[in-house]
C-alpha atoms as a PDB file:
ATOM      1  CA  UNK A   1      68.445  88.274 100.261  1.00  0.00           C
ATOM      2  CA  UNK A   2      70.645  88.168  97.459  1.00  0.00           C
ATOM      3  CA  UNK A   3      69.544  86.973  93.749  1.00  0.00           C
ATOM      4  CA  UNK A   4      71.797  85.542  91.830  1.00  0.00           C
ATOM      5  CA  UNK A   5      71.575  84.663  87.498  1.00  0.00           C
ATOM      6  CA  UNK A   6      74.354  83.018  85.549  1.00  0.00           C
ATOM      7  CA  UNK A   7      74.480  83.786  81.967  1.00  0.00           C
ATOM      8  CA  UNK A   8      77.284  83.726  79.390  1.00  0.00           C
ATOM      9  CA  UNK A   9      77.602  87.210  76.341  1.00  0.00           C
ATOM     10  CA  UNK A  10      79.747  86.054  73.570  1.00  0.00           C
ATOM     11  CA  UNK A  11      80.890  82.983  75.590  1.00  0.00           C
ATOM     12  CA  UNK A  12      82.392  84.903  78.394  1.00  0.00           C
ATOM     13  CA  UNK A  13      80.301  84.053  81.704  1.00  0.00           C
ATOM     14  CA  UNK A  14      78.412  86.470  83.580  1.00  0.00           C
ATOM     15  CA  UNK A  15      77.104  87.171  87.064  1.00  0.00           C
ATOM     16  CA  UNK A  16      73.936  89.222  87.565  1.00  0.00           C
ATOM     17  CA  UNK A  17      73.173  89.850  90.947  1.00  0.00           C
ATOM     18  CA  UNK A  18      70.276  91.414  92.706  1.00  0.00           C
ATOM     19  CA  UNK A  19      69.665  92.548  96.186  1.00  0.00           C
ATOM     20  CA  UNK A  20      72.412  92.368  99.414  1.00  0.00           C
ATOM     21  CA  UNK A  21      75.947  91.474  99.607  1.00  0.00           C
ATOM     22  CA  UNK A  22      77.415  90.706 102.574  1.00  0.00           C
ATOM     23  CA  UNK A  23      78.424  87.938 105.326  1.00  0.00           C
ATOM     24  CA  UNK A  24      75.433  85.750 104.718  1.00  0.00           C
ATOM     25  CA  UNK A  25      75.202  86.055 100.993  1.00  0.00           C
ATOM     26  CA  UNK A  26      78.712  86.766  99.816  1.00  0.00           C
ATOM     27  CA  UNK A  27      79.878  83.062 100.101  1.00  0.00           C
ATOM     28  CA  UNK A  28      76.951  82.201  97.400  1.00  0.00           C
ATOM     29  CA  UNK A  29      78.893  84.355  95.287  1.00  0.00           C
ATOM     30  CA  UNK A  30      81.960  82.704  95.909  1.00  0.00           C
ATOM     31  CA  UNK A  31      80.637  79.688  95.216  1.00  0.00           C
ATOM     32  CA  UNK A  32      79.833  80.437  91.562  1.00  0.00           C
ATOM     33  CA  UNK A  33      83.275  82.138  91.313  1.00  0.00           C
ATOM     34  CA  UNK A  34      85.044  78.979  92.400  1.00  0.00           C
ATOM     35  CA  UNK A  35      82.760  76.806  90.083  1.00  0.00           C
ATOM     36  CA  UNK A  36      83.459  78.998  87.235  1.00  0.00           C
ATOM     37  CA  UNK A  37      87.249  79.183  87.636  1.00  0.00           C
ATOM     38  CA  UNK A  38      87.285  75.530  88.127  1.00  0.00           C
ATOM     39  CA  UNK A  39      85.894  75.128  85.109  1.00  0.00           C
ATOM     40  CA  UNK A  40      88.961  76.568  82.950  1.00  0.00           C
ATOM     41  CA  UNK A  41      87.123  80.470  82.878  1.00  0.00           C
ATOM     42  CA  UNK A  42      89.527  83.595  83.681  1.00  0.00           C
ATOM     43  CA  UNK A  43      87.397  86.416  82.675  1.00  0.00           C
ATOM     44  CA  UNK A  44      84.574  87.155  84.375  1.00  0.00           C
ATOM     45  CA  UNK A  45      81.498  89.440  84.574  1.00  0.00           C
ATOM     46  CA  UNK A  46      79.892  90.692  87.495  1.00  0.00           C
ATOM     47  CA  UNK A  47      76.846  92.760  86.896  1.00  0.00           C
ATOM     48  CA  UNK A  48      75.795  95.376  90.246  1.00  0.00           C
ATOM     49  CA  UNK A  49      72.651  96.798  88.457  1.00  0.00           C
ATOM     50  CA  UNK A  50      70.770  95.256  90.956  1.00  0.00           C
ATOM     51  CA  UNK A  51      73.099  95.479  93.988  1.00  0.00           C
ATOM     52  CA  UNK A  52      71.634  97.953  96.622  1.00  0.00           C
ATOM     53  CA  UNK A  53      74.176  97.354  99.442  1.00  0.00           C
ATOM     54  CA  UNK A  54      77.508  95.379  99.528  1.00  0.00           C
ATOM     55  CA  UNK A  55      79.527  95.658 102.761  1.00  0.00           C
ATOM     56  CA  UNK A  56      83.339  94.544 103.919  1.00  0.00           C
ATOM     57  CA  UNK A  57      82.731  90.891 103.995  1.00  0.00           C
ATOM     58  CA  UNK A  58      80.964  91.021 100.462  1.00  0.00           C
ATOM     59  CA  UNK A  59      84.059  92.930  99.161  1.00  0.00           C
ATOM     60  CA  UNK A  60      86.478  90.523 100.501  1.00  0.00           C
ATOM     61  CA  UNK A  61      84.812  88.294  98.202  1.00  0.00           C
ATOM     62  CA  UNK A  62      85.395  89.775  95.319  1.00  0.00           C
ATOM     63  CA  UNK A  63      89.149  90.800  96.454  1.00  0.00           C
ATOM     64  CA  UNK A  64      89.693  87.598  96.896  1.00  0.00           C
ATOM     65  CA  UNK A  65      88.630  86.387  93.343  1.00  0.00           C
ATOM     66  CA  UNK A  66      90.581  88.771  92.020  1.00  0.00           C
ATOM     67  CA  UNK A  67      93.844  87.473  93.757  1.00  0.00           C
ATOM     68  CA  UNK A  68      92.347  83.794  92.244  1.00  0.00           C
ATOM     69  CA  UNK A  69      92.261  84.833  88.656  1.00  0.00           C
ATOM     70  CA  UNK A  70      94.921  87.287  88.334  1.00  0.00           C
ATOM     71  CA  UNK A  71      97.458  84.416  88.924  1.00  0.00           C
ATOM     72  CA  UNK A  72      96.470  82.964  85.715  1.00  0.00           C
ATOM     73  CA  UNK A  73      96.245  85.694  83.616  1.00  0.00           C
ATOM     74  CA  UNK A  74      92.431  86.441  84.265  1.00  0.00           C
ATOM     75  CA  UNK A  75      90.272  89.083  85.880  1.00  0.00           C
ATOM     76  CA  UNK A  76      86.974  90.395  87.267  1.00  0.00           C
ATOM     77  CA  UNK A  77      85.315  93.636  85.512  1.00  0.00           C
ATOM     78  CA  UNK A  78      82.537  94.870  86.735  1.00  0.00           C
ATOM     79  CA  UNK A  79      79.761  95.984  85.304  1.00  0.00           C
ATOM     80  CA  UNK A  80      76.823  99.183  86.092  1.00  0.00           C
ATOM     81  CA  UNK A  81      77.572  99.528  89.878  1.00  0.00           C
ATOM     82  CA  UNK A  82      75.145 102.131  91.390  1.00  0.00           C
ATOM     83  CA  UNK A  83      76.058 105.196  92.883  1.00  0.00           C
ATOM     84  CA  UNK A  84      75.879 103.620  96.963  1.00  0.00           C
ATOM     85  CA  UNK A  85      77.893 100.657  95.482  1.00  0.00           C
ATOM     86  CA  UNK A  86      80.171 102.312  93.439  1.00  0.00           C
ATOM     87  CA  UNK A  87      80.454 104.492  96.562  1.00  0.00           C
ATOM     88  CA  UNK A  88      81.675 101.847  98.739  1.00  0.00           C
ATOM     89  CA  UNK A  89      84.676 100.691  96.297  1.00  0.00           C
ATOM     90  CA  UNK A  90      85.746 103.943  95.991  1.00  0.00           C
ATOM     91  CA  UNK A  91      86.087 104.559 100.410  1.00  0.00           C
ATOM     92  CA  UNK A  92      87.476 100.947 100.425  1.00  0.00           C
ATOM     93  CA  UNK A  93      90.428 102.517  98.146  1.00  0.00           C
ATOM     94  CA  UNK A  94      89.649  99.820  95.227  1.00  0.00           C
ATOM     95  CA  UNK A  95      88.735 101.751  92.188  1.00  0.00           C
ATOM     96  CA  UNK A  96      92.085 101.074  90.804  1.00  0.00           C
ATOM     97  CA  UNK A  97      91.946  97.404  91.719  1.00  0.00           C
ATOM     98  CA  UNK A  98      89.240  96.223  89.286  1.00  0.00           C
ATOM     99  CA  UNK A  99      87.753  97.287  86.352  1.00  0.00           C
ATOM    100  CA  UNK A 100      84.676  99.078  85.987  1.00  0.00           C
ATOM    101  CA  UNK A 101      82.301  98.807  82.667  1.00  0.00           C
ATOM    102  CA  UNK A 102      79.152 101.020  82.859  1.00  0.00           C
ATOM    103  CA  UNK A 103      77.781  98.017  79.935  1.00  0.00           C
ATOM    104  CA  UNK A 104      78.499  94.560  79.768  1.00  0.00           C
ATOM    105  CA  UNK A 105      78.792  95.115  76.081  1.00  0.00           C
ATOM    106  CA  UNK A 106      82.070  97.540  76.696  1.00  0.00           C
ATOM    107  CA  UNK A 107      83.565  94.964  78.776  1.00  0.00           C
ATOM    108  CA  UNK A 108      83.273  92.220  76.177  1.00  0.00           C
ATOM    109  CA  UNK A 109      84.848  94.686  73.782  1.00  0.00           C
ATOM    110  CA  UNK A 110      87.701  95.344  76.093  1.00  0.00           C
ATOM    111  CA  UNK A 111      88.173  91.925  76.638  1.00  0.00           C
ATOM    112  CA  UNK A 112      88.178  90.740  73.186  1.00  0.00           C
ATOM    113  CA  UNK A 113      90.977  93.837  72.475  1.00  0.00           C
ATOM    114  CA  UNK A 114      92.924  92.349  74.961  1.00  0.00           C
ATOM    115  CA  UNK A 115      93.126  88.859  74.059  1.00  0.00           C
ATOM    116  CA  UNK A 116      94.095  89.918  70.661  1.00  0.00           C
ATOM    117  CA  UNK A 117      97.624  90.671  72.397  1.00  0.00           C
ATOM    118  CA  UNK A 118      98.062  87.009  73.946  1.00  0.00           C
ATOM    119  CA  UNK A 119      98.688  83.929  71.974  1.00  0.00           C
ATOM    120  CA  UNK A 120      97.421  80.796  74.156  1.00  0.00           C
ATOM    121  CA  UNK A 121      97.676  77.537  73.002  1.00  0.00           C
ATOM    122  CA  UNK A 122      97.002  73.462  74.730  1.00  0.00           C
ATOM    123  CA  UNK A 123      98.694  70.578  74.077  1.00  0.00           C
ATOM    124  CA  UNK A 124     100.797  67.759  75.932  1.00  0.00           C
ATOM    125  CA  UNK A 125     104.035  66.693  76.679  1.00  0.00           C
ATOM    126  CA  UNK A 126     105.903  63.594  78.404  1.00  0.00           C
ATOM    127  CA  UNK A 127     102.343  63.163  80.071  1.00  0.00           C
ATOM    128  CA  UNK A 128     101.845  66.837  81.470  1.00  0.00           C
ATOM    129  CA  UNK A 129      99.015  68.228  80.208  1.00  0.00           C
ATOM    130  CA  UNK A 130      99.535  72.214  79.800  1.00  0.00           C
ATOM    131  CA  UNK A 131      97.437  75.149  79.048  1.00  0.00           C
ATOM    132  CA  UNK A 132      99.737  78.278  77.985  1.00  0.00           C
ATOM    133  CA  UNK A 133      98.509  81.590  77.962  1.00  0.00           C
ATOM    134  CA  UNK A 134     101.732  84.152  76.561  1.00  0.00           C
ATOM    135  CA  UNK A 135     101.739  87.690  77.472  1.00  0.00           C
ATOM    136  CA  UNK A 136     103.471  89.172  74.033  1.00  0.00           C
ATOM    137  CA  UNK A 137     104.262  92.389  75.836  1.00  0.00           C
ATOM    138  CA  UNK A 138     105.304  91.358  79.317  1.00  0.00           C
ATOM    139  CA  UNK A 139     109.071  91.927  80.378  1.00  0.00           C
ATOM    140  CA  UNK A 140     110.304  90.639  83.892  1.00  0.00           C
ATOM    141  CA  UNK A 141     113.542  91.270  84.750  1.00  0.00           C
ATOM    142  CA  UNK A 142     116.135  89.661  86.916  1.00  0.00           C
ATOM    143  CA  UNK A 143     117.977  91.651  89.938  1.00  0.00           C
ATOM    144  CA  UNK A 144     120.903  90.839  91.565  1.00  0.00           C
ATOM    145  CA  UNK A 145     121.916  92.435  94.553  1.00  0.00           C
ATOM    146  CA  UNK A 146     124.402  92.536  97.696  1.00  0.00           C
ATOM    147  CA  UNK A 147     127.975  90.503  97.944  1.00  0.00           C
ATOM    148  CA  UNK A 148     128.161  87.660 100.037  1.00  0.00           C
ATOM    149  CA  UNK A 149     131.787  88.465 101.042  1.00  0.00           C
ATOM    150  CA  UNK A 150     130.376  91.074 103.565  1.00  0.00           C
ATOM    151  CA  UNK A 151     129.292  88.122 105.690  1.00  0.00           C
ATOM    152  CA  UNK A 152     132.533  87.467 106.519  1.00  0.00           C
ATOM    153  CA  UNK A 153     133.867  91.470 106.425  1.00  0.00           C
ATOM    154  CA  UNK A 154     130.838  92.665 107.976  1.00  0.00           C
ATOM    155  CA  UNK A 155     128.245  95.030 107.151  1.00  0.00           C
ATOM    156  CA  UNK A 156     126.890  98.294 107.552  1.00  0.00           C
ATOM    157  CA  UNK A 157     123.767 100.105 105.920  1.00  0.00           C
ATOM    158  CA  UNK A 158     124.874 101.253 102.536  1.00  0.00           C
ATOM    159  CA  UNK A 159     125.008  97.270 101.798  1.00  0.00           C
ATOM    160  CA  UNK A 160     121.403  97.115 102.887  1.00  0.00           C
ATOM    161  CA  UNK A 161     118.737  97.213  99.778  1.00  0.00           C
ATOM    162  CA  UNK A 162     115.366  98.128 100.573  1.00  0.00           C
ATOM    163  CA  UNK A 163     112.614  97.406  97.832  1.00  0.00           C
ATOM    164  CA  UNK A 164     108.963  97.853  98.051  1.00  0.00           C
ATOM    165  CA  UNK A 165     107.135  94.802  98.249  1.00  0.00           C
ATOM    166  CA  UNK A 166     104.820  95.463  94.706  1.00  0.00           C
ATOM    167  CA  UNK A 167     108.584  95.477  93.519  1.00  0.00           C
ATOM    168  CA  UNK A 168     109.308  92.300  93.316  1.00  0.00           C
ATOM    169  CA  UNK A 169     107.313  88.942  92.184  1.00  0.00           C
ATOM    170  CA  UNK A 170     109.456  86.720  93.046  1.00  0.00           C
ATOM    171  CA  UNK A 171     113.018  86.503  94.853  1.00  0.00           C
ATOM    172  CA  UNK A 172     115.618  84.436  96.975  1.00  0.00           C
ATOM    173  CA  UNK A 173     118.511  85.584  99.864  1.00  0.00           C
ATOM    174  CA  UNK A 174     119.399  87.310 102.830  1.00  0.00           C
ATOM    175  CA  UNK A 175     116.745  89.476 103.979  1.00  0.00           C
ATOM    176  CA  UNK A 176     115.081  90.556 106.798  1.00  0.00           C
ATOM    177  CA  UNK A 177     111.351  92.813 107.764  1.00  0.00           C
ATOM    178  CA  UNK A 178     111.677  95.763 109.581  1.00  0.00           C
ATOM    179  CA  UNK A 179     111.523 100.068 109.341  1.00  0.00           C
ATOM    180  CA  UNK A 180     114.978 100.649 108.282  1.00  0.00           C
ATOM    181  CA  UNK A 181     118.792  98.869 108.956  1.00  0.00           C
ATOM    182  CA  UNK A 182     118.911  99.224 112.712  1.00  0.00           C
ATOM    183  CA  UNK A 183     115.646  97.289 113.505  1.00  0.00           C
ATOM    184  CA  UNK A 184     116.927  95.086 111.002  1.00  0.00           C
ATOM    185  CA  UNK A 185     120.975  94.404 111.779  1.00  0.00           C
ATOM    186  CA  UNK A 186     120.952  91.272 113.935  1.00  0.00           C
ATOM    187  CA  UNK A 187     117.752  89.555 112.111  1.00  0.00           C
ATOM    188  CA  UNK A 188     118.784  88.667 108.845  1.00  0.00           C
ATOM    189  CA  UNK A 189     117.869  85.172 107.832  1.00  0.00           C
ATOM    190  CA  UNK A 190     117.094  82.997 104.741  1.00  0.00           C
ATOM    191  CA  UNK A 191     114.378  84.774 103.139  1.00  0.00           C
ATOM    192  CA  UNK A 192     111.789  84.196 100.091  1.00  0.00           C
ATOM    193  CA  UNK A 193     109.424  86.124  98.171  1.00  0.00           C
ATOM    194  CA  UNK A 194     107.089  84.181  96.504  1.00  0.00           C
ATOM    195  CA  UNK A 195     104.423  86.581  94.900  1.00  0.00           C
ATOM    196  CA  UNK A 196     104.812  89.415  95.803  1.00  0.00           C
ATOM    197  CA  UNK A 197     104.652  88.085  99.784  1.00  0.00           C
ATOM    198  CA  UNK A 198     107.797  87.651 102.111  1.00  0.00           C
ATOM    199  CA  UNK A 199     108.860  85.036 104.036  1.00  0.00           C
ATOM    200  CA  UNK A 200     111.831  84.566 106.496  1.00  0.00           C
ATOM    201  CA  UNK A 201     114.141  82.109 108.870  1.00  0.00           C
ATOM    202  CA  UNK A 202     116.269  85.269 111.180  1.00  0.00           C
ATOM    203  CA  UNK A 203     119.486  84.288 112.012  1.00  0.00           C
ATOM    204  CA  UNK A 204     118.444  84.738 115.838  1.00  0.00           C
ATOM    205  CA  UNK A 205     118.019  82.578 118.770  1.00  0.00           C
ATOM    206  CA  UNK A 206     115.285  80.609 119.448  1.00  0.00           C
ATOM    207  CA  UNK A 207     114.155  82.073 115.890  1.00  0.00           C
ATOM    208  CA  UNK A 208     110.352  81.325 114.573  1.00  0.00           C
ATOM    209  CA  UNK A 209     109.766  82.439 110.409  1.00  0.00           C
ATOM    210  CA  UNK A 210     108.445  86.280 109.818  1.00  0.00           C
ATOM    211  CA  UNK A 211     106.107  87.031 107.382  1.00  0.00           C
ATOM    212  CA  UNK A 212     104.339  89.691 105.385  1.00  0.00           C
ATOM    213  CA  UNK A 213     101.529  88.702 102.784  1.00  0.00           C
ATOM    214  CA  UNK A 214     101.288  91.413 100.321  1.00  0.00           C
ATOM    215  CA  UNK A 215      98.245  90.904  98.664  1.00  0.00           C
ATOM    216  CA  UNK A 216      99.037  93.402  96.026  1.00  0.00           C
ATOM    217  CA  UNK A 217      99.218  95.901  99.528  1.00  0.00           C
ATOM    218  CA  UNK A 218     100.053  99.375  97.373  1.00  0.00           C
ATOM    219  CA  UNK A 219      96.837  98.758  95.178  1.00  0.00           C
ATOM    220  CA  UNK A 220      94.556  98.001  98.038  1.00  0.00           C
ATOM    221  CA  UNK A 221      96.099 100.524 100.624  1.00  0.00           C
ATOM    222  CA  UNK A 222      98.065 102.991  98.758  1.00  0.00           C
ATOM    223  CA  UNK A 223     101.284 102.262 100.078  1.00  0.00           C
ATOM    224  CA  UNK A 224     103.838  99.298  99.787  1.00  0.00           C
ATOM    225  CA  UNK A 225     106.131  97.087 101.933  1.00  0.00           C
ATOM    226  CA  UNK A 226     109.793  97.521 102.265  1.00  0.00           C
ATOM    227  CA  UNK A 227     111.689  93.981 101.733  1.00  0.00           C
ATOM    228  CA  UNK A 228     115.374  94.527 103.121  1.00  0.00           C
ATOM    229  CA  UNK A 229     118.225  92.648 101.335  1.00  0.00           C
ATOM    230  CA  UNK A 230     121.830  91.680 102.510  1.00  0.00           C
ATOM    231  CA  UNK A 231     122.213  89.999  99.337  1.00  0.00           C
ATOM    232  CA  UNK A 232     120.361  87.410  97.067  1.00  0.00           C
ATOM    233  CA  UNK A 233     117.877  88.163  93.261  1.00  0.00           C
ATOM    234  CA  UNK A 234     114.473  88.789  92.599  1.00  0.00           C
ATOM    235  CA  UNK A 235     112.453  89.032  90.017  1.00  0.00           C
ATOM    236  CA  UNK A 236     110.758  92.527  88.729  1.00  0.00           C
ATOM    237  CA  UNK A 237     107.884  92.830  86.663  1.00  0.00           C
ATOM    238  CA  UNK A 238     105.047  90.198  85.179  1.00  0.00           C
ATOM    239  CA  UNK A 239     106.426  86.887  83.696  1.00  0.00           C
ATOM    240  CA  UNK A 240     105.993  86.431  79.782  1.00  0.00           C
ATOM    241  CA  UNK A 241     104.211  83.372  80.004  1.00  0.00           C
ATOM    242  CA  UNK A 242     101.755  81.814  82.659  1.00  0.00           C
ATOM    243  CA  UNK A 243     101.235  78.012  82.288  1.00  0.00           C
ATOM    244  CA  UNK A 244      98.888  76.090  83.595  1.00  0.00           C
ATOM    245  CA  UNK A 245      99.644  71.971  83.980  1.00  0.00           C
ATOM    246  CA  UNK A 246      98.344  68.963  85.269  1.00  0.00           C
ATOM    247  CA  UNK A 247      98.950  65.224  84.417  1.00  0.00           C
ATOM    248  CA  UNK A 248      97.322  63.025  82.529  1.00  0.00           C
ATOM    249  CA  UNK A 249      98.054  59.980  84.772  1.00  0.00           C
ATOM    250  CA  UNK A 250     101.540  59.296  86.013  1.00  0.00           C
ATOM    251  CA  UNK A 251     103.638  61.620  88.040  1.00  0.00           C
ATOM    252  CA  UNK A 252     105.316  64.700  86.690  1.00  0.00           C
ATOM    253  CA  UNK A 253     108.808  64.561  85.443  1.00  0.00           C
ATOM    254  CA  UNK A 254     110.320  67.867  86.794  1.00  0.00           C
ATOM    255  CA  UNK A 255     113.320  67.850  84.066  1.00  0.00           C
ATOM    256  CA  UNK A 256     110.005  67.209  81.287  1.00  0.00           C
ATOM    257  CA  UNK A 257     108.539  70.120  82.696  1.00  0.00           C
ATOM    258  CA  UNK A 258     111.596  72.493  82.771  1.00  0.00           C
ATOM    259  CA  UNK A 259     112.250  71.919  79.267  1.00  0.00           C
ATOM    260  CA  UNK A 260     108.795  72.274  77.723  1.00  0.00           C
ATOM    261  CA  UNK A 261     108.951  75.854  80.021  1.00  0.00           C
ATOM    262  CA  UNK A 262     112.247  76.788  78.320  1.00  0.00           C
ATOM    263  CA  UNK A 263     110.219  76.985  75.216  1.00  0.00           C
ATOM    264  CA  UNK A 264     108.302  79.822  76.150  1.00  0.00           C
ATOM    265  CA  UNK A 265     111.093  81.600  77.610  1.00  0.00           C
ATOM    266  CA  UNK A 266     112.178  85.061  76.513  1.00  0.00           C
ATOM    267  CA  UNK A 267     115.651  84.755  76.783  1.00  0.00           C
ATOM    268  CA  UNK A 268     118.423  82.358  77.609  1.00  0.00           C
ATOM    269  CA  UNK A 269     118.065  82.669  81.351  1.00  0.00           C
ATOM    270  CA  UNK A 270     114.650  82.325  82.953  1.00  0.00           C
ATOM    271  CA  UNK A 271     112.730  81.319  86.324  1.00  0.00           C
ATOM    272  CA  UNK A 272     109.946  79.165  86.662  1.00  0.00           C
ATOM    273  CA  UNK A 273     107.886  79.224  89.752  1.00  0.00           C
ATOM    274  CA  UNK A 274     104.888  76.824  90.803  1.00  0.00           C
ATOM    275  CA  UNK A 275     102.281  78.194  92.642  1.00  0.00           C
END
């Protein structure tokens, strides 16, 4: 049986939860989370003072919240897990995956610090209604890499790139999955990272796509990915702005949107990716 009490300290919403977590009880949890992040809310508490047990299915919950709000610039701390608990994150490798607060009152002082670095603002724009939340500090940086001449001059491994998969947010070519160039010669294909995960056409017969979904794999398991490129970009490091938009009523006008986005750009040249 699982308790759970929804509160808000200094306007930023809270989860207290007391007894069990785990496949019966975690999607309650869930629930809240979903209702709370529909509502507009990226930071969240989650108190464990009362948690005596959590197990894998009750972490997955909060694992996968913390995929949910850390695409838009938000995150889960939480707060006075016991010793079993705190136990459980730490064998599951995920102490460096969220933050831990042993108040809720040092969490609301962390998170006040932090927003003091980020400017957000709302407004609208040729009907498109957009939230913008700017990370001041954040620097992503564009890679290009490979020639496409040694399609036609053939290749061999030193024009093989290999990057780990926490590497790269976002990126575009000819690339292929595999443990090193030989597994990975003949397979080549069209190939697109879209955070963080990989997805790709080979060049083979009778091909079907490959995959890998990250999920942020070197902070959950300690290790990372390799993405092999023949050529193409990608993207390294956090964007400098995260927008969120919707529209008021009529459909979006994609050239609207790219040039409201340009505003918030860092630089000349910049990316914008919808997920």
């Amino acid at each position: 049986m699982l308790e759970i009490h929804l509160y808000t300290i200094d306007t930023i919403p809270s989860i207290k939860l007391k007894g069990k977590i785990d496949g019966l009880t975690g999607p309650d949890i869930g629930v809240k989370l979903d209702e709370l992040e529909t509502s507009g809310e990226r930071n969240i508490l989650i108190d464990f003072s009362g948690v005596n047990f959590i197990n894998s299915s009750g972490l997955n919950v909060f694992i996968t919240h913390y995929k949910k709000l850390k695409e838009i610039g938000g995150e889960l701390y939480l707060i006075s897990p016991g010793n079993s608990v705190n136990n459980i994150f730490r064998i599951s490798g995920l102490m460096n995956l969220f933050k831990f607060f042993e108040s809720a009152g040092s969490a609301v002082k962390y998170i006040t610090a932090a927003k003091n670095t980020d400017h957000v603002e709302s407004f609208i724009n040729a009907g498109i209604k957009f939230e913008v939340i700017k990370h001041v500090s954040s620097q992503c940086e564009l890679i290009i890499t490979g020639d496409t001449l040694k399609l036609e001059t053939g290749y061999c491994e030193k024009d093989m790139t290999s990057i780990n998969s926490e590497d790269a947010q976002y990126g575009l070519g000819l690339a292929a999955l595999g443990n090193g160039f030989e597994d990975v010669r003949e397979t080549f294909g069209e190939s697109v990272i879209i955070n963080k995960s990989f997805f790709s056409y080979p060049a083979v017969k009778h091909s079907y796509p490959d995959y890998m979904l990250s999920s942020h794999s070197a902070e959950l398991f300690g290790n990372a990915v390799k993405y092999n490129f023949l050529n193409g970009f990608y993207f390294s490091g956090e964007p400098s702005a995260v927008l969120k938009f919707d529209s008021t009523g009529e459909a979006i006008d994609i050239l609207a949107l790219g040039e409201t986005c340009s505003k918030f750009a860092d630089s000349d040249l910049f990316g914008i990716v919808c997920r």
